[in-house]
PDB file of N, CA and C in Angstrom:
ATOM      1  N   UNK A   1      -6.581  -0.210  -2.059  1.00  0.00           N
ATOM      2  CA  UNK A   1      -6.984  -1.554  -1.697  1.00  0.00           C
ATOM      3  C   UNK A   1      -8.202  -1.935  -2.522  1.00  0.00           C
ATOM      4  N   UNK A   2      -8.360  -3.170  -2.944  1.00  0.00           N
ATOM      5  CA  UNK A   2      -9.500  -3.332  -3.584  1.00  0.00           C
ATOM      6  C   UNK A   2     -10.588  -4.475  -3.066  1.00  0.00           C
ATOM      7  N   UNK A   3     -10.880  -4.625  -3.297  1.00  0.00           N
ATOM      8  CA  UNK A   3     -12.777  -5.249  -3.137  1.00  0.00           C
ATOM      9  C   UNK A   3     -12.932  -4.878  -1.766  1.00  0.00           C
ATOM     10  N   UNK A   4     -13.723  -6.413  -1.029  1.00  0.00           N
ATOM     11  CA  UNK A   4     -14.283  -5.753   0.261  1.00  0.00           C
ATOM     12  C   UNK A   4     -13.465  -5.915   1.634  1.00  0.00           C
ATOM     13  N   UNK A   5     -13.685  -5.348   2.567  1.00  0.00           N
ATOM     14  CA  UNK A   5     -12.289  -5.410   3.815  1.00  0.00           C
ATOM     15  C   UNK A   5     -13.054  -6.092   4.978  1.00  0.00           C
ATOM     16  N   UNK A   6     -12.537  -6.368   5.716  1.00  0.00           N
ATOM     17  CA  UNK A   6     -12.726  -7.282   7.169  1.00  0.00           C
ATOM     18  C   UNK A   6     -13.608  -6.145   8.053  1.00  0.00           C
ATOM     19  N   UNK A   7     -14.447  -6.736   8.767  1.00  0.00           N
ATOM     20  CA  UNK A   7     -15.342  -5.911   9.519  1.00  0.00           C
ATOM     21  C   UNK A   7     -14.444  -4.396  10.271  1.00  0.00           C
ATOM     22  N   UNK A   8     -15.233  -3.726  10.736  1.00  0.00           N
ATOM     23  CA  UNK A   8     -14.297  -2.728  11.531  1.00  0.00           C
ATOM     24  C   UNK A   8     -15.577  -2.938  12.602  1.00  0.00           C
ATOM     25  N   UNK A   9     -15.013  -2.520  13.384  1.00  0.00           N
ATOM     26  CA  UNK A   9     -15.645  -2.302  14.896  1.00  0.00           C
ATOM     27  C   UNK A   9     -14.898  -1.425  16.290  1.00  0.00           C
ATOM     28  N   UNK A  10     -15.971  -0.734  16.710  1.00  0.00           N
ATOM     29  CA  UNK A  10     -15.265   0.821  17.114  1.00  0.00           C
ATOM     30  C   UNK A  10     -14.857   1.341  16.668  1.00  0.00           C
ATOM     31  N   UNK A  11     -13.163   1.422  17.325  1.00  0.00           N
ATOM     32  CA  UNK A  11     -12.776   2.821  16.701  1.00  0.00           C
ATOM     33  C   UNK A  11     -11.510   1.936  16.117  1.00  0.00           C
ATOM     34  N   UNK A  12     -11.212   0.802  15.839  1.00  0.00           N
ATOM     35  CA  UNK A  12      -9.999   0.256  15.266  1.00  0.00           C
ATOM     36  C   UNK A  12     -10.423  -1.023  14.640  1.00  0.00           C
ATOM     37  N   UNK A  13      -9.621  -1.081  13.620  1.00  0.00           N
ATOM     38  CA  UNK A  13      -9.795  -2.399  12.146  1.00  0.00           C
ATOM     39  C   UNK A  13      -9.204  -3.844  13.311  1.00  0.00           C
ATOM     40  N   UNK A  14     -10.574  -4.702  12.950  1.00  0.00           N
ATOM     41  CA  UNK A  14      -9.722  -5.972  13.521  1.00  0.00           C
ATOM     42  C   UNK A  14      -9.047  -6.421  13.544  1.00  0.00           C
ATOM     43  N   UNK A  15      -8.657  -6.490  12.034  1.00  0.00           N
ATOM     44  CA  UNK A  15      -7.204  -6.955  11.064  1.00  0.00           C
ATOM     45  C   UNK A  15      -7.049  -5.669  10.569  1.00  0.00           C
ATOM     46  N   UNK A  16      -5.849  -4.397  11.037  1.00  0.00           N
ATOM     47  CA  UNK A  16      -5.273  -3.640  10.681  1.00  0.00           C
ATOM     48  C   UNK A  16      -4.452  -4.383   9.863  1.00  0.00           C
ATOM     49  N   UNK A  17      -4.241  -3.131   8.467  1.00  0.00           N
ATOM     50  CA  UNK A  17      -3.063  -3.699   7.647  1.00  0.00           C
ATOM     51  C   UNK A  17      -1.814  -3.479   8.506  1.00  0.00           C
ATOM     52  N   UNK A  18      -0.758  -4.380   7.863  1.00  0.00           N
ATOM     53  CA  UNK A  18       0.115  -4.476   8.993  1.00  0.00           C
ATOM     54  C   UNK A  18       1.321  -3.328   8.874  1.00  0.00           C
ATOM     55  N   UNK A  19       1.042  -2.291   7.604  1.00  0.00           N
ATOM     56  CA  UNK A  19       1.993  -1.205   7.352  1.00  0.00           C
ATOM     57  C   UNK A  19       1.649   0.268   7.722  1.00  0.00           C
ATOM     58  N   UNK A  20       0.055  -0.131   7.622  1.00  0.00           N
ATOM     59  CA  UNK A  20      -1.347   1.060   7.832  1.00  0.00           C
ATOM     60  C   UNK A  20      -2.516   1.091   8.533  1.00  0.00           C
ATOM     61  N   UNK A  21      -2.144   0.961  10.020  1.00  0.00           N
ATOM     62  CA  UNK A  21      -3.267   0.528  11.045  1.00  0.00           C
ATOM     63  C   UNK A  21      -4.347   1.254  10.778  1.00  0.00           C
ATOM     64  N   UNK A  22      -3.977   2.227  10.266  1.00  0.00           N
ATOM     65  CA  UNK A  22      -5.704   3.077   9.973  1.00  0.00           C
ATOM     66  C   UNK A  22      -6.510   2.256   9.006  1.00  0.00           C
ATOM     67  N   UNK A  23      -5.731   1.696   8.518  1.00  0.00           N
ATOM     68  CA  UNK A  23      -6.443   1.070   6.924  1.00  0.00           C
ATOM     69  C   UNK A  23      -6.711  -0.341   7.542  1.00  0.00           C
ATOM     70  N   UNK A  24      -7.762  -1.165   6.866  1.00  0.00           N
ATOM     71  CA  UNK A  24      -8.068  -2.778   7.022  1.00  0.00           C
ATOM     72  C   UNK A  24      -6.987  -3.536   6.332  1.00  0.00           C
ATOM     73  N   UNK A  25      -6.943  -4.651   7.038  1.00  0.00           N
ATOM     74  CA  UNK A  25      -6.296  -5.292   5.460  1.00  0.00           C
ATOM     75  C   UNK A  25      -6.655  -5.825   4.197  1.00  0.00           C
ATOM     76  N   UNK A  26      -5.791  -6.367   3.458  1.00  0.00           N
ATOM     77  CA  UNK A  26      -6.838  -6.631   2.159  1.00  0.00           C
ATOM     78  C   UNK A  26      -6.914  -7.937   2.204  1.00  0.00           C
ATOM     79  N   UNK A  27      -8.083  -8.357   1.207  1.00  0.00           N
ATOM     80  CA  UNK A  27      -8.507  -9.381   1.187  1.00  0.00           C
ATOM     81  C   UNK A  27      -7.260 -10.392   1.117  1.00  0.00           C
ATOM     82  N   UNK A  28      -6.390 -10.237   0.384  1.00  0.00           N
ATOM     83  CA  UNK A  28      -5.500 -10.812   0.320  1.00  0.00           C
ATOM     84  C   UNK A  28      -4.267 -11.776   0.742  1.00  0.00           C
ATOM     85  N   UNK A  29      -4.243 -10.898   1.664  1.00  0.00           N
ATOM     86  CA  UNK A  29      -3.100 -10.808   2.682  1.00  0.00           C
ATOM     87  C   UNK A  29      -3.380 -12.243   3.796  1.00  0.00           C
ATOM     88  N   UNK A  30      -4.881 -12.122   4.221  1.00  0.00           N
ATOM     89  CA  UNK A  30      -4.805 -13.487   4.824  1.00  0.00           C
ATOM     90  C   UNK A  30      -5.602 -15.116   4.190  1.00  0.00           C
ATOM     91  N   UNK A  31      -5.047 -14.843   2.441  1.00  0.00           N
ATOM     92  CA  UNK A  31      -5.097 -16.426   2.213  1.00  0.00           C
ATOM     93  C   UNK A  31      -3.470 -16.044   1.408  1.00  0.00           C
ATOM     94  N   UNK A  32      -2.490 -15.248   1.646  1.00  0.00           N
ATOM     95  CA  UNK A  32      -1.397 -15.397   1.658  1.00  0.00           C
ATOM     96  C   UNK A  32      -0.386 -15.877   2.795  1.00  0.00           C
ATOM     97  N   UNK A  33      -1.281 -15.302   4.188  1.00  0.00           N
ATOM     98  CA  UNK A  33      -1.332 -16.322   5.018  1.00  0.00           C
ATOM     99  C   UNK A  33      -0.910 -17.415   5.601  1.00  0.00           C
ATOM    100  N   UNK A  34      -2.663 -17.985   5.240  1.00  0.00           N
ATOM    101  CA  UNK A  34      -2.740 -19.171   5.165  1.00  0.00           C
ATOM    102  C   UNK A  34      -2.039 -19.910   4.294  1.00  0.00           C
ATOM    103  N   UNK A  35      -1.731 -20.188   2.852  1.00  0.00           N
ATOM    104  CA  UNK A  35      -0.635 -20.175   2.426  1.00  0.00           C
ATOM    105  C   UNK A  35       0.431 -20.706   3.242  1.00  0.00           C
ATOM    106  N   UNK A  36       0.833 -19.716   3.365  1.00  0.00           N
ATOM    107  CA  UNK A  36       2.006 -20.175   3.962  1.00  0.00           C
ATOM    108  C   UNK A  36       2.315 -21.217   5.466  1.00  0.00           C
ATOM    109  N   UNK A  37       1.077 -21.010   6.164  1.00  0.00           N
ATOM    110  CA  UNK A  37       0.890 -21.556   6.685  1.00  0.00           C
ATOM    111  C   UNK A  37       0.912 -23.251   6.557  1.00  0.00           C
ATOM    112  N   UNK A  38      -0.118 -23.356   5.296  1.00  0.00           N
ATOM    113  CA  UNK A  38      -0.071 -24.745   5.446  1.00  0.00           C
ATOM    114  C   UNK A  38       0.988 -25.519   4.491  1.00  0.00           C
ATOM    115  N   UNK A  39       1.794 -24.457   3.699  1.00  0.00           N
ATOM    116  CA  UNK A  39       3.598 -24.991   3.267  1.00  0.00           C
ATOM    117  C   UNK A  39       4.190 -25.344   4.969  1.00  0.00           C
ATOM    118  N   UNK A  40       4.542 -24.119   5.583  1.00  0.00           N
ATOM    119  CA  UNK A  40       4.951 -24.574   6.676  1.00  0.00           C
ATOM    120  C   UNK A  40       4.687 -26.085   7.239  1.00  0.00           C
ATOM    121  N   UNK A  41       3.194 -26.353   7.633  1.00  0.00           N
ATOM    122  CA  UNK A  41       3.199 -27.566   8.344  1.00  0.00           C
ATOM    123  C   UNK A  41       3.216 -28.178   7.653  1.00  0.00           C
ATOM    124  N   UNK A  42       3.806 -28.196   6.234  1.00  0.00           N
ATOM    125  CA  UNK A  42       3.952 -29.111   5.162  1.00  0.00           C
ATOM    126  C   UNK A  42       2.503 -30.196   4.808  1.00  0.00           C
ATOM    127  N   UNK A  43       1.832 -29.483   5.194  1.00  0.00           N
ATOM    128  CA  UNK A  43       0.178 -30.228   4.228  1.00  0.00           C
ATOM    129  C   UNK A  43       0.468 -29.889   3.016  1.00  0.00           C
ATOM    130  N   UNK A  44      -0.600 -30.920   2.337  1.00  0.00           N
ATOM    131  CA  UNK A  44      -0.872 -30.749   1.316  1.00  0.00           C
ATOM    132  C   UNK A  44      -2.295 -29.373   0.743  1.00  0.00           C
ATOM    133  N   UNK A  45      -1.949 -28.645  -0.429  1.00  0.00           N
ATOM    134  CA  UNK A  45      -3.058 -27.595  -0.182  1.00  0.00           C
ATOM    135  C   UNK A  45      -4.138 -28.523  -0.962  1.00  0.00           C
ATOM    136  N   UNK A  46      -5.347 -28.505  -0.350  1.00  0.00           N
ATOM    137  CA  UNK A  46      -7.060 -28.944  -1.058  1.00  0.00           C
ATOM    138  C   UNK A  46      -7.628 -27.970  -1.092  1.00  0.00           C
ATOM    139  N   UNK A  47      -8.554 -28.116  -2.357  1.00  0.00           N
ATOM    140  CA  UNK A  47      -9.840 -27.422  -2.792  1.00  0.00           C
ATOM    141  C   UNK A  47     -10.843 -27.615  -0.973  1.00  0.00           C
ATOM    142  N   UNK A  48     -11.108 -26.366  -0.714  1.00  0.00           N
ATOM    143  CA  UNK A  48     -12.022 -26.236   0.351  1.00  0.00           C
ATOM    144  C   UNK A  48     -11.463 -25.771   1.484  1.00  0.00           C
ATOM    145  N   UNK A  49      -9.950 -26.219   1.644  1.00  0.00           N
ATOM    146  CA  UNK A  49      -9.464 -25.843   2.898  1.00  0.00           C
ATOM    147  C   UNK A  49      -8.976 -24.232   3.118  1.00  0.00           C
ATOM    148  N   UNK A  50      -9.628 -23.985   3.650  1.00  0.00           N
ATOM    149  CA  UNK A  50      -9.466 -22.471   3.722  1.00  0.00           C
ATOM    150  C   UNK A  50      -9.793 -22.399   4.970  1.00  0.00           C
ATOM    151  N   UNK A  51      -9.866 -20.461   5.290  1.00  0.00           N
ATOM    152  CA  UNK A  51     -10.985 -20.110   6.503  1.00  0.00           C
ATOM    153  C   UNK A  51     -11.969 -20.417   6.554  1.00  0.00           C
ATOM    154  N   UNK A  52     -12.964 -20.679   5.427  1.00  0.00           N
ATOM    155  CA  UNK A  52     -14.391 -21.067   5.575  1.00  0.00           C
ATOM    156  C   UNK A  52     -14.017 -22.455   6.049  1.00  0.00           C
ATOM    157  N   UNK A  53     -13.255 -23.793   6.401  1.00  0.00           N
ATOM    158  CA  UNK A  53     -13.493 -24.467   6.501  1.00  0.00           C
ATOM    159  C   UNK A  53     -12.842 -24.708   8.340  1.00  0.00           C
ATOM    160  N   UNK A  54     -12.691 -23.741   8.788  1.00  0.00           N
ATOM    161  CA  UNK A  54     -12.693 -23.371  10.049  1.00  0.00           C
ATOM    162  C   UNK A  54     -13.749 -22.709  10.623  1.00  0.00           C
ATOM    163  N   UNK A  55     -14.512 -22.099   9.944  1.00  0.00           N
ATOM    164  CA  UNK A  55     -15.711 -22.100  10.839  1.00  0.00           C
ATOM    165  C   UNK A  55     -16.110 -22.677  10.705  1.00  0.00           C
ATOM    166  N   UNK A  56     -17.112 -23.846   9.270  1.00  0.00           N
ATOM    167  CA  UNK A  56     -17.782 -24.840   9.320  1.00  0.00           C
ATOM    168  C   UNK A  56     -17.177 -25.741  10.598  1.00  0.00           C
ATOM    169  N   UNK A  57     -15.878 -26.016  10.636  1.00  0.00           N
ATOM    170  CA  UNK A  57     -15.729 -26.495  12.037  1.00  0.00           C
ATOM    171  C   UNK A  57     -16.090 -26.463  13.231  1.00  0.00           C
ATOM    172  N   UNK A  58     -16.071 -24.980  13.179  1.00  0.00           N
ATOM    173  CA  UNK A  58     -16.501 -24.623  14.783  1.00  0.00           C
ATOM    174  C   UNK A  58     -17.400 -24.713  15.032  1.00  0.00           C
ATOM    175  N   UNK A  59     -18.799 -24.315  13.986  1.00  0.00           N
ATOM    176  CA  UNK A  59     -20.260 -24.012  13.718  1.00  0.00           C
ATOM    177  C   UNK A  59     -20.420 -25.870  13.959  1.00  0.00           C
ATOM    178  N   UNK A  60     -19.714 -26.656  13.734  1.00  0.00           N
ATOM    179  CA  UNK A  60     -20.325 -28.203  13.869  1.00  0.00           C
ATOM    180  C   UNK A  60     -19.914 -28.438  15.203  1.00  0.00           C
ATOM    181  N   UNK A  61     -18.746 -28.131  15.605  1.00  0.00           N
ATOM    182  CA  UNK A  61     -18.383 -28.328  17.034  1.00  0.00           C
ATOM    183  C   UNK A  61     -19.099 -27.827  18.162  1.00  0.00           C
ATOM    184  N   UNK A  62     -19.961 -27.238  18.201  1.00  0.00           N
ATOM    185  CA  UNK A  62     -20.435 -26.191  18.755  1.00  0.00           C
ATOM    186  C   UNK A  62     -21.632 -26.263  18.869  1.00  0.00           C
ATOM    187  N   UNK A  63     -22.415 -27.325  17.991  1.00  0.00           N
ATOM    188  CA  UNK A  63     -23.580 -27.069  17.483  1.00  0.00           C
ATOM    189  C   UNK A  63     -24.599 -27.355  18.820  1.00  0.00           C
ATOM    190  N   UNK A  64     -24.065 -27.994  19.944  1.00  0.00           N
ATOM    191  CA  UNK A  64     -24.931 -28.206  20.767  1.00  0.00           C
ATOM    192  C   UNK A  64     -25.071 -27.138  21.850  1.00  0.00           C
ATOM    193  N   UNK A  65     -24.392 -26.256  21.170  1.00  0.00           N
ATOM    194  CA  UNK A  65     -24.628 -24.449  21.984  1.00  0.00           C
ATOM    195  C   UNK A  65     -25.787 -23.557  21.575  1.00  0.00           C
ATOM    196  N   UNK A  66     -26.519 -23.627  22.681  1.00  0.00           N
ATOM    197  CA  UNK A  66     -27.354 -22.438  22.128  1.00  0.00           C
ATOM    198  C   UNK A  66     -27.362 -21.616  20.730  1.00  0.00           C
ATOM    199  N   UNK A  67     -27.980 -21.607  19.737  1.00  0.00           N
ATOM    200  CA  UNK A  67     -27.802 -21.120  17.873  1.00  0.00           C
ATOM    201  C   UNK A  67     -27.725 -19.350  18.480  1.00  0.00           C
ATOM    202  N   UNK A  68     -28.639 -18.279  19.657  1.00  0.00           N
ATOM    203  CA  UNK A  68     -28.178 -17.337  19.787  1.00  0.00           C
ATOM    204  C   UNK A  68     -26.477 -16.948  20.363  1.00  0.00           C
ATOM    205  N   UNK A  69     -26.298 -17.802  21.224  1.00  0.00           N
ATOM    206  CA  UNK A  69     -24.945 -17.651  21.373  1.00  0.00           C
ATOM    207  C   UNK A  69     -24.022 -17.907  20.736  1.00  0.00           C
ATOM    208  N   UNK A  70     -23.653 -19.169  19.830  1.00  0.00           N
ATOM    209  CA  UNK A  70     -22.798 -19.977  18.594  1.00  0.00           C
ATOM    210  C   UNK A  70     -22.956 -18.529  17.639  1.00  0.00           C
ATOM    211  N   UNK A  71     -24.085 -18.092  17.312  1.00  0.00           N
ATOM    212  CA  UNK A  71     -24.311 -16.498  16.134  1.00  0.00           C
ATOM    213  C   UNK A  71     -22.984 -15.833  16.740  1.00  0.00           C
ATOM    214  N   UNK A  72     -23.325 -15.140  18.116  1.00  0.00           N
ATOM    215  CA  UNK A  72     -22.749 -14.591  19.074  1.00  0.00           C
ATOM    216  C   UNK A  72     -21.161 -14.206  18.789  1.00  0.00           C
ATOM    217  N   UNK A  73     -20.877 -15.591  19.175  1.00  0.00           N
ATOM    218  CA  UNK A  73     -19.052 -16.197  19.062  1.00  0.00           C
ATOM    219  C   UNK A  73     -18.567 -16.365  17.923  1.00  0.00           C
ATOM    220  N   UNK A  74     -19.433 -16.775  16.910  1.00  0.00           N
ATOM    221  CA  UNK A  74     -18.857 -16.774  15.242  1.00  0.00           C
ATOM    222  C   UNK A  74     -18.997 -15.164  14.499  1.00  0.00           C
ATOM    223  N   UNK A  75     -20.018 -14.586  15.046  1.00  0.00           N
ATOM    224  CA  UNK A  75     -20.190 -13.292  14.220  1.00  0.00           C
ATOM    225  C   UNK A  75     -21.079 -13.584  13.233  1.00  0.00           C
ATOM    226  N   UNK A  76     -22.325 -14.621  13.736  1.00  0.00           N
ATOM    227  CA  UNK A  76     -22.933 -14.553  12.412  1.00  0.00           C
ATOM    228  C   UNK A  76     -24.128 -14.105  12.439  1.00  0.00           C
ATOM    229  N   UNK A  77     -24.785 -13.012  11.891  1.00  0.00           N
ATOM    230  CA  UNK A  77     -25.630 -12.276  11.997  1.00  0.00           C
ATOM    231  C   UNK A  77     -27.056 -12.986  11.625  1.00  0.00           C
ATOM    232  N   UNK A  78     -27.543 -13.943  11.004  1.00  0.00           N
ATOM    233  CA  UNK A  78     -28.488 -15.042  11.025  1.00  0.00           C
ATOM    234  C   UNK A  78     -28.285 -16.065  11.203  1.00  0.00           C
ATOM    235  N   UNK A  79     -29.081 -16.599  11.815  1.00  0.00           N
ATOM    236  CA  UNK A  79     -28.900 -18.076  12.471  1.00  0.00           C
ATOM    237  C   UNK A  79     -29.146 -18.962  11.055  1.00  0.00           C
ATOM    238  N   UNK A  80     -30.074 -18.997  10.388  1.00  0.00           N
ATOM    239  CA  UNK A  80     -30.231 -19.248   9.353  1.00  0.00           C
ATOM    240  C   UNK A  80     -28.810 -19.872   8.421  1.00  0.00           C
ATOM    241  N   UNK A  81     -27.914 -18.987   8.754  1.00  0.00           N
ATOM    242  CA  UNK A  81     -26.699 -19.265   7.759  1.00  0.00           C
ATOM    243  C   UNK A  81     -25.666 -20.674   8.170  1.00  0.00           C
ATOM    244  N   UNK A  82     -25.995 -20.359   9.469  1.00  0.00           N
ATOM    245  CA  UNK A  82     -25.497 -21.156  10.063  1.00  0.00           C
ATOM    246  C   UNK A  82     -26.022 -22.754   9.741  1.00  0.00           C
ATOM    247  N   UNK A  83     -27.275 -23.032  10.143  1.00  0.00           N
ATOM    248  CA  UNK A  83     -27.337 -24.406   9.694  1.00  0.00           C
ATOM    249  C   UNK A  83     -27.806 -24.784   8.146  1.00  0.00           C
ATOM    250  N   UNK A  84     -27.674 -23.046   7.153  1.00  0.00           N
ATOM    251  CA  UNK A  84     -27.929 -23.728   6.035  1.00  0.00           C
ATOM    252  C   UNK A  84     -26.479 -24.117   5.481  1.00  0.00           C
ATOM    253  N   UNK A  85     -25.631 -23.287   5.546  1.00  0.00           N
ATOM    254  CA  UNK A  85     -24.211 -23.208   5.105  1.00  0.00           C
ATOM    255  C   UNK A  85     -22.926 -23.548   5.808  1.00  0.00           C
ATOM    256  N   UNK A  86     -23.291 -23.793   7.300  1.00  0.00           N
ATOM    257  CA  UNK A  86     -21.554 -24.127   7.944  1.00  0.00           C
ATOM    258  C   UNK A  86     -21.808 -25.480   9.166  1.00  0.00           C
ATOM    259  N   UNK A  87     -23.251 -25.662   9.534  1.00  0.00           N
ATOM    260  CA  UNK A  87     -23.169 -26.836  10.285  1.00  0.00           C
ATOM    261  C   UNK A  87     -23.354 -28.329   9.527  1.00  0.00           C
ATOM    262  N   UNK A  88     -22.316 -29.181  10.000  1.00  0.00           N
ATOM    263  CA  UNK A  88     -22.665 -30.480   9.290  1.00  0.00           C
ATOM    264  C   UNK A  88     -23.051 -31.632  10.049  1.00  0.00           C
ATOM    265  N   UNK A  89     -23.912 -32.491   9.390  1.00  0.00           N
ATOM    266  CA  UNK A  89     -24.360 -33.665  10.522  1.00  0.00           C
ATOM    267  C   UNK A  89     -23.053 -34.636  10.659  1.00  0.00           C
ATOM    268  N   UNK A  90     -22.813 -35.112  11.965  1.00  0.00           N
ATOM    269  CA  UNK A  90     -22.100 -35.595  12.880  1.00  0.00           C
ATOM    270  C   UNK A  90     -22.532 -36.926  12.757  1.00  0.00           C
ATOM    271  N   UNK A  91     -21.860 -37.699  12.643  1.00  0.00           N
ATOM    272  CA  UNK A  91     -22.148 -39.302  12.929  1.00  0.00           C
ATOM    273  C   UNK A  91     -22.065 -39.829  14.281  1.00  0.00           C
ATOM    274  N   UNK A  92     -20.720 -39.108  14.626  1.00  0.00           N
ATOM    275  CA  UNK A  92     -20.841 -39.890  16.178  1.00  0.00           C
ATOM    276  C   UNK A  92     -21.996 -39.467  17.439  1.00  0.00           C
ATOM    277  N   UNK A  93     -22.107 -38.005  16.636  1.00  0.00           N
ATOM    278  CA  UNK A  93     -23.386 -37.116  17.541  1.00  0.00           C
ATOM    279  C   UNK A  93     -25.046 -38.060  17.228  1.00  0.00           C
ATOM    280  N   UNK A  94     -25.156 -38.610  15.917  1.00  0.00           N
ATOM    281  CA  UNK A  94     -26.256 -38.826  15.592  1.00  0.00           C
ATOM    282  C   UNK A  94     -26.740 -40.299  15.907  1.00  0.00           C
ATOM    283  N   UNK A  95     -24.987 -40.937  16.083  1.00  0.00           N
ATOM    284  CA  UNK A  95     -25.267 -42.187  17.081  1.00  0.00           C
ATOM    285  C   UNK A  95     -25.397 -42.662  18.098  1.00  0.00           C
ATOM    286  N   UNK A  96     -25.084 -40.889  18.720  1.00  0.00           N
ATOM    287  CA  UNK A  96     -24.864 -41.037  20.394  1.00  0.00           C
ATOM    288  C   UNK A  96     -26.773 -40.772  20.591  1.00  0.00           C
ATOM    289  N   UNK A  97     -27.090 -40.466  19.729  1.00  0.00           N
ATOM    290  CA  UNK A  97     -28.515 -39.310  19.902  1.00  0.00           C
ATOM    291  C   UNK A  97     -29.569 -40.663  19.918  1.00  0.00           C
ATOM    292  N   UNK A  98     -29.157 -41.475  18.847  1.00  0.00           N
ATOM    293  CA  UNK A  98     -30.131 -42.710  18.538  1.00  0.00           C
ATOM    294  C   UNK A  98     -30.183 -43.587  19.599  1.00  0.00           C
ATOM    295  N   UNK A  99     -29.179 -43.929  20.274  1.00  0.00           N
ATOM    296  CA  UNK A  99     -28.953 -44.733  21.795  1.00  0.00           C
ATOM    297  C   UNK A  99     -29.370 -44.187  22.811  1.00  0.00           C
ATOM    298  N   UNK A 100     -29.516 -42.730  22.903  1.00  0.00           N
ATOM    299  CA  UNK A 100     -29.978 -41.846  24.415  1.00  0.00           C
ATOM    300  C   UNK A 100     -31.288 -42.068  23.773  1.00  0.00           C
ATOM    301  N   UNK A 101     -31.538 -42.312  22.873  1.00  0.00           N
ATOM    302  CA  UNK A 101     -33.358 -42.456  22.449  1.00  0.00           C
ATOM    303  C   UNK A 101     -34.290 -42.930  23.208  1.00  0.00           C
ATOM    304  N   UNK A 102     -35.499 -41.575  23.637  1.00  0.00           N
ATOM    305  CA  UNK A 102     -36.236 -42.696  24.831  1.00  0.00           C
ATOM    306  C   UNK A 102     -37.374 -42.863  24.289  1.00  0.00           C
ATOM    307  N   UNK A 103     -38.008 -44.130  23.679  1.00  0.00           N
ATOM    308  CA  UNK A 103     -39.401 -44.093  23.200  1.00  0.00           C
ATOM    309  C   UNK A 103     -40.319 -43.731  24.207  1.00  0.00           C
ATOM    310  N   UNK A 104     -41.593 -43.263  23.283  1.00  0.00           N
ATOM    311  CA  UNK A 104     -42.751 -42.501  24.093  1.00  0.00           C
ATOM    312  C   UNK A 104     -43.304 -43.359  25.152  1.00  0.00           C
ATOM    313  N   UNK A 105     -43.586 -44.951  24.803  1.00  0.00           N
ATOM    314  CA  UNK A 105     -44.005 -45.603  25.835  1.00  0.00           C
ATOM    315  C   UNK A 105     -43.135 -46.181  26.825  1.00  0.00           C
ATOM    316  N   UNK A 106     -41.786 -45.501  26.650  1.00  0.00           N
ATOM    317  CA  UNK A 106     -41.184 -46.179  27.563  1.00  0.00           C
ATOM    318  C   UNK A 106     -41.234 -44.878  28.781  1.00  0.00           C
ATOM    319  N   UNK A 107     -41.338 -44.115  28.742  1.00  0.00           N
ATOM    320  CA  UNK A 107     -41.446 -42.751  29.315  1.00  0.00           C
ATOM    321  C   UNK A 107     -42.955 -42.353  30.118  1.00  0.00           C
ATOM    322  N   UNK A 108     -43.769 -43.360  28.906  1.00  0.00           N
ATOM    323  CA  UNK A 108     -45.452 -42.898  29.990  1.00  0.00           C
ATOM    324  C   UNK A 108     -45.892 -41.952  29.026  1.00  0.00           C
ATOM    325  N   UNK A 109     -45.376 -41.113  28.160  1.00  0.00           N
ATOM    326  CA  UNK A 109     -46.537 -40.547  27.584  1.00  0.00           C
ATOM    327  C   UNK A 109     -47.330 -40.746  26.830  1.00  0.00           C
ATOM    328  N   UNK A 110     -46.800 -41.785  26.236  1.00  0.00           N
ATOM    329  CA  UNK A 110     -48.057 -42.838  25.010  1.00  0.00           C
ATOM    330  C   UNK A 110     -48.876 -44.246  26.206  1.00  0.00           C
TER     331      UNK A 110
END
């Protein structure tokens, strides 16, 4: 197998190869996949659409989860990565955010 393989954890491969459970699978195997996958639902294939563009999903969907827990559920070992590389700003979030807006003097603390 060549380059690098999918995490292992315990005592068994997350993604066992599917001929050699002892072994990981290869890199390969799941953007052959995907692939096929998105022939199946008959999309069109784009530059970007991959797995990385399923977590950037989730990492944006999500974003109003706690950043230790969202790490947690994605597997991502710095938080850091997360909003430098997979969270994106939201329009409808950033318009909902501007309307819940409570100015300081309307609140009493100014």
């Amino acid at each position: 197998m060549s380059g690098r393989t999918i995490s292992y954890r315990g005592s068994s491969w997350i993604l066992p190869a599917p001929k050699k459970p002892s072994e990981p699978i290869s890199r390969e195997l799941p953007i052959k996949w995907w692939n096929k996958g998105v022939k199946l639902a008959g999309l069109k294939p784009l530059k970007g659409r991959g797995f990385q563009s399923l977590r950037r999903n989730f990492a944006t969907e999500m974003k109003t989860e706690p950043l230790k827990d969202l790490c947690q559920l994605g597997g991502w070992k710095d938080p850091q990565t997360i909003l430098k590389c997979y969270q994106t700003a939201d329009e409808d979030r950033m318009r909902a955010a501007m309307a819940n807006r409570q100015p300081l003097l309307r609140v009493g603390i100014i």
